[in-house]
Protein backbone atom coordinates (compact mmCIF):
# COMPACT_ATOMS: atom_id res chain seq x y z
CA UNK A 1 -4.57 -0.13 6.69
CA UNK A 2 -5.98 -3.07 8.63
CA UNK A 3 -6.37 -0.81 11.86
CA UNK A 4 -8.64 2.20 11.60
CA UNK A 5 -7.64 5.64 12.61
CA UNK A 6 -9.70 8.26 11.02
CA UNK A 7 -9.07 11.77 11.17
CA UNK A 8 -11.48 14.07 11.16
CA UNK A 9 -12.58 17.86 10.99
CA UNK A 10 -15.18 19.21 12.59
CA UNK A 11 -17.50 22.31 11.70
CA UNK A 12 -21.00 23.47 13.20
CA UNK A 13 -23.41 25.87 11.69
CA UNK A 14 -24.93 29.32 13.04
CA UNK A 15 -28.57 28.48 14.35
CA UNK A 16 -30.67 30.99 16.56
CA UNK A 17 -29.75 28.86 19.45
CA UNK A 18 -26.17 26.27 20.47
CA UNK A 19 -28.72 23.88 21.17
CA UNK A 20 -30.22 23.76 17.46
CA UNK A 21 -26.14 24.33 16.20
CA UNK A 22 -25.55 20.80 13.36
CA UNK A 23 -22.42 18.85 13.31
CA UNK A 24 -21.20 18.30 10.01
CA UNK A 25 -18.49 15.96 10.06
CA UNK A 26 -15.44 15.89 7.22
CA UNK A 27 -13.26 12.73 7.94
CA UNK A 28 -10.96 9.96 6.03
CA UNK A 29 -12.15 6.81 6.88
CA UNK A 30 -12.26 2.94 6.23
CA UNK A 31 -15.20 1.43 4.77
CA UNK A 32 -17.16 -1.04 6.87
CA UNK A 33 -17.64 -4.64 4.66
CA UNK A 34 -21.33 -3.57 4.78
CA UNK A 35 -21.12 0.24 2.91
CA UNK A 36 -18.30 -1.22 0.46
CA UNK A 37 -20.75 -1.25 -2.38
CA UNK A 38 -21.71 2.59 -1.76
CA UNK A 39 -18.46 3.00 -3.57
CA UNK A 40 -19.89 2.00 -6.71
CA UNK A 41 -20.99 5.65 -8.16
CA UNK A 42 -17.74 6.79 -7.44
CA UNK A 43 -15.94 4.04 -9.39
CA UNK A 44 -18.26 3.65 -12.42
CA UNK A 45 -17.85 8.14 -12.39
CA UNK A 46 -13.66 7.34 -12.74
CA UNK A 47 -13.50 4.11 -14.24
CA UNK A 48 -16.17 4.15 -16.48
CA UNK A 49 -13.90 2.29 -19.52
CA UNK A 50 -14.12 -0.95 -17.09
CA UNK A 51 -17.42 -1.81 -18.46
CA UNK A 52 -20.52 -3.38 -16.39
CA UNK A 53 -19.07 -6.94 -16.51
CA UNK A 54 -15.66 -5.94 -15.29
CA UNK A 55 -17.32 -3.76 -12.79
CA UNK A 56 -19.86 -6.53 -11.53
CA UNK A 57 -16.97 -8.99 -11.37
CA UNK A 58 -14.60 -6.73 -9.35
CA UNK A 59 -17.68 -5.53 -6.59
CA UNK A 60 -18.67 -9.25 -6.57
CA UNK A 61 -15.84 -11.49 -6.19
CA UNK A 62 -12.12 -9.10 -5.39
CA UNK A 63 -13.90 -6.12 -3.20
CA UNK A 64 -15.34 -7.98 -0.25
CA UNK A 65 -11.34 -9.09 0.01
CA UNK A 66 -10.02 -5.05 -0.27
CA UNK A 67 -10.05 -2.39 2.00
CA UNK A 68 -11.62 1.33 0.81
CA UNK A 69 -10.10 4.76 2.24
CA UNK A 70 -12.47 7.17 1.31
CA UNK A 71 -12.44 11.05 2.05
CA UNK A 72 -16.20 12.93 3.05
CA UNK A 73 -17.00 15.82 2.77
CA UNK A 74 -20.22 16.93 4.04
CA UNK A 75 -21.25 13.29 4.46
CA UNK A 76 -20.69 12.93 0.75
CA UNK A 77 -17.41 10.36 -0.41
CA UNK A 78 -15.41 12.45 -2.81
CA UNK A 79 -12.76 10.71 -3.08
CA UNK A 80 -11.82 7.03 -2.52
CA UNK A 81 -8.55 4.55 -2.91
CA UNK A 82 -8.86 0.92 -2.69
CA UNK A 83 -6.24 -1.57 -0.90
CA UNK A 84 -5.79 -4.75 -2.43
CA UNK A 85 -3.67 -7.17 -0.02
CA UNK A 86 -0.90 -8.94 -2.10
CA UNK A 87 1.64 -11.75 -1.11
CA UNK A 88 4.94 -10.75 -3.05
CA UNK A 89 8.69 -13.08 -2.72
CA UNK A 90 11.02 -10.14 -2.61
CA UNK A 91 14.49 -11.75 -2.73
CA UNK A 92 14.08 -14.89 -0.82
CA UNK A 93 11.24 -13.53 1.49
CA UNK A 94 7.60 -13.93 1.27
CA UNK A 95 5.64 -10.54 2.42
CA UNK A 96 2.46 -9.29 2.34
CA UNK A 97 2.48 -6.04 0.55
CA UNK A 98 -0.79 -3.63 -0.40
CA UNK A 99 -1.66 -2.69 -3.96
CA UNK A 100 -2.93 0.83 -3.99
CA UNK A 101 -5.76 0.62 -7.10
CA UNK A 102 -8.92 2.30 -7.87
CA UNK A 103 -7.62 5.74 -7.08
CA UNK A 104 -10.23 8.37 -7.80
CA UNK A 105 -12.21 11.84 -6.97
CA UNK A 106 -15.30 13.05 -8.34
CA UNK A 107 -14.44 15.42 -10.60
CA UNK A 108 -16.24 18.18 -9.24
CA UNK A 109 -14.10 17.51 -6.11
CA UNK A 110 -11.09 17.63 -7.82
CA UNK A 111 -7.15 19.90 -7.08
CA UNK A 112 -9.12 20.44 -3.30
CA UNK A 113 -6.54 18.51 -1.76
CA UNK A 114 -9.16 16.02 -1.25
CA UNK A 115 -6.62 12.81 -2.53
CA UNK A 116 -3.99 14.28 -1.37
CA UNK A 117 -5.36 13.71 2.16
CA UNK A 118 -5.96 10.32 1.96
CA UNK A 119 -2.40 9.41 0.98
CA UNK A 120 -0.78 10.67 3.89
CA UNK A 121 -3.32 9.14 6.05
CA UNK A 122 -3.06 5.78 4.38
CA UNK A 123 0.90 6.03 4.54
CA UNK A 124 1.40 6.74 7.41
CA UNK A 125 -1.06 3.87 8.66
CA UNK A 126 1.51 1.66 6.38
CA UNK A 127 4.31 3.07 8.43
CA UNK A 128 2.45 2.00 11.68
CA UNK A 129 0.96 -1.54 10.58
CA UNK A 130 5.48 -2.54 9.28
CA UNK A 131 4.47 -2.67 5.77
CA UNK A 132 7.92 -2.51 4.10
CA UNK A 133 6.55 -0.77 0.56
CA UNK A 134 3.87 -0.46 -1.41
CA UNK A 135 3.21 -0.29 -5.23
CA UNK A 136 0.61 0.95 -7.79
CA UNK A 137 0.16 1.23 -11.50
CA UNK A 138 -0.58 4.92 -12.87
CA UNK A 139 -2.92 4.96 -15.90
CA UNK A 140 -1.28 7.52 -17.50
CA UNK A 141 2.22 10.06 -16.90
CA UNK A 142 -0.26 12.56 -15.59
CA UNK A 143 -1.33 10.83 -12.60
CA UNK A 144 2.11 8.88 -12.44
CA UNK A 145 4.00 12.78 -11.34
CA UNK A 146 1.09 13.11 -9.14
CA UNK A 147 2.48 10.31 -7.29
CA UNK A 148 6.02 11.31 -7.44
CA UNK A 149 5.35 13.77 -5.16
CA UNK A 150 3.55 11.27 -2.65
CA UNK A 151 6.77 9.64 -3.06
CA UNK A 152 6.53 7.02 -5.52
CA UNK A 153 8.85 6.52 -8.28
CA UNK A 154 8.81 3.69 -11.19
CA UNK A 155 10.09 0.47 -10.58
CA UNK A 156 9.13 -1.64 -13.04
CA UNK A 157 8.97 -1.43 -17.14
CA UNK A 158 6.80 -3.45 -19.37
CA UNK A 159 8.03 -4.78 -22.17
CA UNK A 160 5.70 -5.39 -25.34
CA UNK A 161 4.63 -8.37 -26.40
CA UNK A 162 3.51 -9.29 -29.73
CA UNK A 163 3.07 -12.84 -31.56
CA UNK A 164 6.11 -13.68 -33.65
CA UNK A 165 6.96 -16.13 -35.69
CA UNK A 166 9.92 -18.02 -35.09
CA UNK A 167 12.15 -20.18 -36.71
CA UNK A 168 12.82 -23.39 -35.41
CA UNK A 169 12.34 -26.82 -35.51
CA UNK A 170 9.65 -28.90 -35.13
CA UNK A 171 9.93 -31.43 -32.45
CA UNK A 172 7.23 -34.17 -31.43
CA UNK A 173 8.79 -33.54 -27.82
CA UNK A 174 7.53 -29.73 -27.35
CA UNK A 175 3.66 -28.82 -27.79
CA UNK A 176 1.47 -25.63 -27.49
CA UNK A 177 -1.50 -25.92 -25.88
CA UNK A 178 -4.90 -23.95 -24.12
CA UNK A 179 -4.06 -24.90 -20.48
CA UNK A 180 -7.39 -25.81 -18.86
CA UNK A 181 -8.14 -26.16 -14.80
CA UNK A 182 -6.06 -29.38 -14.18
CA UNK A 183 -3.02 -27.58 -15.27
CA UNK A 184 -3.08 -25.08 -12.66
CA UNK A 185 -0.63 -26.77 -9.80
CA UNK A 186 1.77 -27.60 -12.42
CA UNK A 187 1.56 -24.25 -14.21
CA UNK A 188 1.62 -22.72 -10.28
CA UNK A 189 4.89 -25.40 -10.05
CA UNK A 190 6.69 -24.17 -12.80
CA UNK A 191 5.88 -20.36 -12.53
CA UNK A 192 7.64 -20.46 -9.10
CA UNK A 193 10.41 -22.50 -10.09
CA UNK A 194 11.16 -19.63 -12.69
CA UNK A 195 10.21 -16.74 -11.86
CA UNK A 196 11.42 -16.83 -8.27
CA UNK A 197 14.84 -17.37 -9.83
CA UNK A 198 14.71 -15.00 -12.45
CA UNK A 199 13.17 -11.43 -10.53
CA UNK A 200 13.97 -10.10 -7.19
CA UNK A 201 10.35 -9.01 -6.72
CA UNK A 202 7.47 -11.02 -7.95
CA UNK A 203 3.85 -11.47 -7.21
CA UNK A 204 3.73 -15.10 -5.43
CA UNK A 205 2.76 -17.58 -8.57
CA UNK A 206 0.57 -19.79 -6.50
CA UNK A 207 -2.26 -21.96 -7.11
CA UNK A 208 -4.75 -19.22 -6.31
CA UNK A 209 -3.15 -16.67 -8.25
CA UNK A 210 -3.59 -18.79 -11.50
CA UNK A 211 -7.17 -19.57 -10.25
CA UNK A 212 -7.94 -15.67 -10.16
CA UNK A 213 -6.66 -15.14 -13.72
CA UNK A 214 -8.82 -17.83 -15.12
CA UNK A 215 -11.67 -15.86 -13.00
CA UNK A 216 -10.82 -12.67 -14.68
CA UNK A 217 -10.46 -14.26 -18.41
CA UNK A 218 -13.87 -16.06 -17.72
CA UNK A 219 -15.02 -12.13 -17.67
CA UNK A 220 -12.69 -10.25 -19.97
CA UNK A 221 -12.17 -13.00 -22.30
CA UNK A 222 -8.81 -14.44 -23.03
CA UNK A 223 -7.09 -17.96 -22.17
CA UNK A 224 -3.59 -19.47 -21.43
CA UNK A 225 -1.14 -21.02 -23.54
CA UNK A 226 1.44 -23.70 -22.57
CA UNK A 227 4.78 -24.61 -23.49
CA UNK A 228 4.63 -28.85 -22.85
CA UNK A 229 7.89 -30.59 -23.25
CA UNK A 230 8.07 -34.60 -22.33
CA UNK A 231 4.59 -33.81 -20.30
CA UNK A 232 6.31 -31.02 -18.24
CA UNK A 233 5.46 -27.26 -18.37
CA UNK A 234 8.29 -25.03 -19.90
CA UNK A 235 6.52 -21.89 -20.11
CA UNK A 236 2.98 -19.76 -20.67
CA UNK A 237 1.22 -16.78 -22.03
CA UNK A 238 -1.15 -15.50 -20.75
CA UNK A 239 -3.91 -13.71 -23.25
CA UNK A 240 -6.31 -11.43 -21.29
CA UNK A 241 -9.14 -9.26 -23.96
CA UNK A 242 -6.96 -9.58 -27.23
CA UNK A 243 -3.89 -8.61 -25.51
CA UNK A 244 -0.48 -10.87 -23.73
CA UNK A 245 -1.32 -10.04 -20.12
CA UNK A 246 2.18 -12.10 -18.93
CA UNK A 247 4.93 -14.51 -20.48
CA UNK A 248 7.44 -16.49 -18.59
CA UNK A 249 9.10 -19.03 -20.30
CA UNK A 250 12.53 -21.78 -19.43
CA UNK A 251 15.53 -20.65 -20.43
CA UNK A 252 15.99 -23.72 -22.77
CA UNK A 253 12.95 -22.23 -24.77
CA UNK A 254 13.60 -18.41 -24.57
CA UNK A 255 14.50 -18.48 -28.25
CA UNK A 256 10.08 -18.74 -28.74
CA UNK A 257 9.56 -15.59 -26.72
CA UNK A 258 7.48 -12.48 -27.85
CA UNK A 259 9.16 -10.01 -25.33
CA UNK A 260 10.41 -7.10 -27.72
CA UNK A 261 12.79 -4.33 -27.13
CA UNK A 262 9.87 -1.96 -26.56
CA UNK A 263 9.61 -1.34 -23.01
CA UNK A 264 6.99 1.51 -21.13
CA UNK A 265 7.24 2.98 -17.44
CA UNK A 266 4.96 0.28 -15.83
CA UNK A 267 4.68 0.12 -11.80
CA UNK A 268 5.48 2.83 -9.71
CA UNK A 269 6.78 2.02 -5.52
CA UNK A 270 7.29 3.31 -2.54
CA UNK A 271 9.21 2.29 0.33
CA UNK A 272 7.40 2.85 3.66
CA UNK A 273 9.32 1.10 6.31
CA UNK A 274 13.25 1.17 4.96
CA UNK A 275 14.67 -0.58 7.66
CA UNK A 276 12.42 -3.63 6.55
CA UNK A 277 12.87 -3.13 2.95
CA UNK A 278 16.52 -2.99 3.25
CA UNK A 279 16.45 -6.16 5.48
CA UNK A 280 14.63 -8.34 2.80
CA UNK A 281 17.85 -8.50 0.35
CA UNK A 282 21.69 -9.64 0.26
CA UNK A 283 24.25 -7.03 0.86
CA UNK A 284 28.02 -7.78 0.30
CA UNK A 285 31.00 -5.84 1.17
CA UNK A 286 29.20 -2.58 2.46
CA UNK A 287 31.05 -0.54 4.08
CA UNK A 288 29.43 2.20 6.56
CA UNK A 289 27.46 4.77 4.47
CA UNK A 290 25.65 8.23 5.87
CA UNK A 291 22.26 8.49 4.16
CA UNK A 292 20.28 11.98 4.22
CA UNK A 293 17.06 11.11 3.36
CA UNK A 294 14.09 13.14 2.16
CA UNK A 295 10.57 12.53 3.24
CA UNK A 296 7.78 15.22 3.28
CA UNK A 297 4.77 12.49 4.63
CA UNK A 298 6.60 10.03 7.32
CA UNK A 299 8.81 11.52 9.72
CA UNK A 300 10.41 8.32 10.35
CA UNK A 301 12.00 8.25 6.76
CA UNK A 302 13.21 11.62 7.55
CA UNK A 303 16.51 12.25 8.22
CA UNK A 304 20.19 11.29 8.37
CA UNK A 305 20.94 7.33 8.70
CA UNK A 306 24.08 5.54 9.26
CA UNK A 307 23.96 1.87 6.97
CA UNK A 308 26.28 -0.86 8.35
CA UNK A 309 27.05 -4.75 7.80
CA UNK A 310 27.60 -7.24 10.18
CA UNK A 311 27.90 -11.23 8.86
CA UNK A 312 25.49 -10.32 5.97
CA UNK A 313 23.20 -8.54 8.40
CA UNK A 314 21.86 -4.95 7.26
CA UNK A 315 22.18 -2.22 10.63
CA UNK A 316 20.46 0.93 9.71
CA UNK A 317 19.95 3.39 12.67
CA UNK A 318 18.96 7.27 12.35
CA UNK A 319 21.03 10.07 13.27
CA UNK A 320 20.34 13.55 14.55
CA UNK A 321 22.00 15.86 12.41
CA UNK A 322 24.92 16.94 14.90
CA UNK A 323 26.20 13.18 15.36
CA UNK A 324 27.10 13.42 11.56
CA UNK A 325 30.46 14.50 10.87
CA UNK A 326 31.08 16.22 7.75
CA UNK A 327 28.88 15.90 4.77
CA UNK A 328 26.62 12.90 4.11
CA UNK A 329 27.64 10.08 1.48
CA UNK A 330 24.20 10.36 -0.25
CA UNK A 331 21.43 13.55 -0.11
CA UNK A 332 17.88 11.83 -1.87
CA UNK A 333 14.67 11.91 -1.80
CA UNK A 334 12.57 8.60 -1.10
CA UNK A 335 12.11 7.94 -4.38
CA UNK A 336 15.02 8.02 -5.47
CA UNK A 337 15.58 5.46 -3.07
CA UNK A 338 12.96 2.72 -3.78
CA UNK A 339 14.18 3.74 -7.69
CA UNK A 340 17.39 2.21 -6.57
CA UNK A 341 16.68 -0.28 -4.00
CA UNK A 342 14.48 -1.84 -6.90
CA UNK A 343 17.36 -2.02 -9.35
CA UNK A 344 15.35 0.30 -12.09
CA UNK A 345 17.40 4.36 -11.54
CA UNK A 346 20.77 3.38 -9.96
CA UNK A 347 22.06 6.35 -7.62
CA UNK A 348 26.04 6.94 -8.79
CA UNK A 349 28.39 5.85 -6.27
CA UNK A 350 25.62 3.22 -4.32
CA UNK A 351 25.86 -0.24 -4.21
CA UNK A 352 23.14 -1.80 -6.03
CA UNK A 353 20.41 -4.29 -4.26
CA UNK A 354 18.30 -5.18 -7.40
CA UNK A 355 18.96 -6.21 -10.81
CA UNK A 356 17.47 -4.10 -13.45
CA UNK A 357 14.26 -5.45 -15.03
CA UNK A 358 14.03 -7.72 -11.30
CA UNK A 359 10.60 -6.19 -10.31
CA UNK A 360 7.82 -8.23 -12.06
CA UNK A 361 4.22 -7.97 -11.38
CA UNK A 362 1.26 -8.45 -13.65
CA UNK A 363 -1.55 -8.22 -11.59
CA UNK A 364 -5.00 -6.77 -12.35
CA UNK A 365 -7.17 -6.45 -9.19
């Protein structure tokens, strides 16, 4: 969001007299920093599996950071999203993307719309502020074809991992360890080295990104393995409450991982600015292609486009509809787009952008 636009309804009340006539004022806002923890009732009513430590850690130390749309009614939040800012690589770029979390209503307040209003709002403040996309994580298929119709679509599977045993042999040369806080630039060092090669959209593995996931396994309990060979990191695990929260390993030691075959609909995305999206990746041999493309919240994404190369260079400009000749190349829906852009629902007949299984973010708050 960053800038602040709230729209708002208005009603008034009969009285005896206009001069005794209250203002009751319905509006989707931003929180100020200093009414972010009236949030709280709402989140422990939605969230309530979190538990008080998660929930204290979260308020404390990631909310003063986050930005909170929240929808009144009567004075009264109903109905609240939280924006976590993110720094993604997508190809060889480094963007700032938000993280849509937290996304809840009271449930008294709930199939009034109430959510529904906040999403376009927040969008289309997306659109304004040149955000190129922006993800989330459903908690369940329920919520996840709410969503679809918002726009989103998934992006991103995640695969299960389990501890295996494996057979192979012992060398004094390769260890596994509990990495502790002076291993975080070299675990930061090697995280980037690989998994900025390997996916075509990945959280940034910085030093502060390994510093918050020590944070949040100081509260949920957990730690982080390491892969040492001759004193250099070759790969992690990270364990977060019983579970493997993340593994990335060097190809020369892929043979130890605990990825299996089982895979689940992870991340969902959206693409709000598709000019900039497009812009972020390599294109070869594109020829021109007419895109008529289906948006129901921004107008901008509505419409026919014409997509063009020059010397690598993506050109897309939007057409009215009676500078198209003929019949366009592709009819879709948004979705359908950032499915494809993102390399995880190809569209028949469209060049992909994305290898499959490229999009990789494991990112709690």
């Amino acid at each position: 969001m960053r800038g602040r636009h709230p729209r708002s309804t208005q009603s008034r009340s009969s009285a005896a007299s206009d001069v005794y006539k209250i203002q009751v004022i319905n509006m989707i806002r931003l929180l100020e920093s200093f009414e972010k923890l009236n949030i709280r009732p709402l989140y422990e009513h939605c969230f309530s599996e979190d538990g008080k430590e998660f929930t204290d850690y979260y308020f404390s130390k990631c909310l003063p950071h986050n930005e909170v749309v929240v929808n009144e009614q009567d004075g009264k939040i109903v109905s609240a999203l939280h924006l976590i800012p993110k720094n993604l690589v997508v190809g060889s770029l480094k963007t700032n993307v938000m993280y849509i979390y937290a996304v809840g209503t009271f449930a008294g307040y709930r199939n009034k719309g109430y959510m529904h209003e906040i999403f376009n709002e927040v969008l289309k403040k997306m659109y304004e502020n040149m955000d190129a996309f922006t993800y989330l994580i459903p908690s369940d298929e329920n919520n996840a074809a709410i969503y679809e119709k918002f726009g989103f679509n998934y992006v991103m599977d995640k695969f299960e991992i389990t501890p295996t045993e494996h057979r192979r042999k012992a060398t004094h040369s390769l260890i596994l360890r509990k990495a502790d806080n002076s291993d975080l630039v070299k675990l930061s060092i090697f995280a980037q080295s690989t998994a900025y090669n390997k996916y075509s959209v990945v959280v940034s593995k910085d030093v502060e990104y390994f510093k918050r996931i020590k944070e949040l396994i100081d509260v949920e309990g957990g730690h982080i393995d390491i892969y040492v060979e001759n004193k250099v990191i070759v790969g992690y695990r990270i364990w977060i409450d019983h579970e493997i929260f993340e593994e990335v390993l060097d190809g020369s030691i892929q043979s130890l991982s605990w990825e299996s075959d089982v895979r689940k609909p992870y991340v969902m995305a959206r693409i709000i600015n598709i000019r900039k999206t497009l812009r972020m990746f390599e294109f070869k041999n594109i020829d021109e292609i007419v895109f008529k493309i289906t948006d129901s919240i921004l107008d901008e994404n509505n419409g026919y486009f014409v997509m063009t190369q020059k010397h690598g260079s993506i050109k897309l400009e939007k057409k009215s509809e009676r500078d198209i000749e003929g019949e366009p190349d592709f009819d879709i829906g948004i979705g359908e787009l950032t499915a494809h852009i993102f390399g995880y629902k190809l569209i028949p007949g469209l060049p992909a952008v994305c290898r499959k299984d490229s999009f990789f973010i494991n990112d709690y708050v």
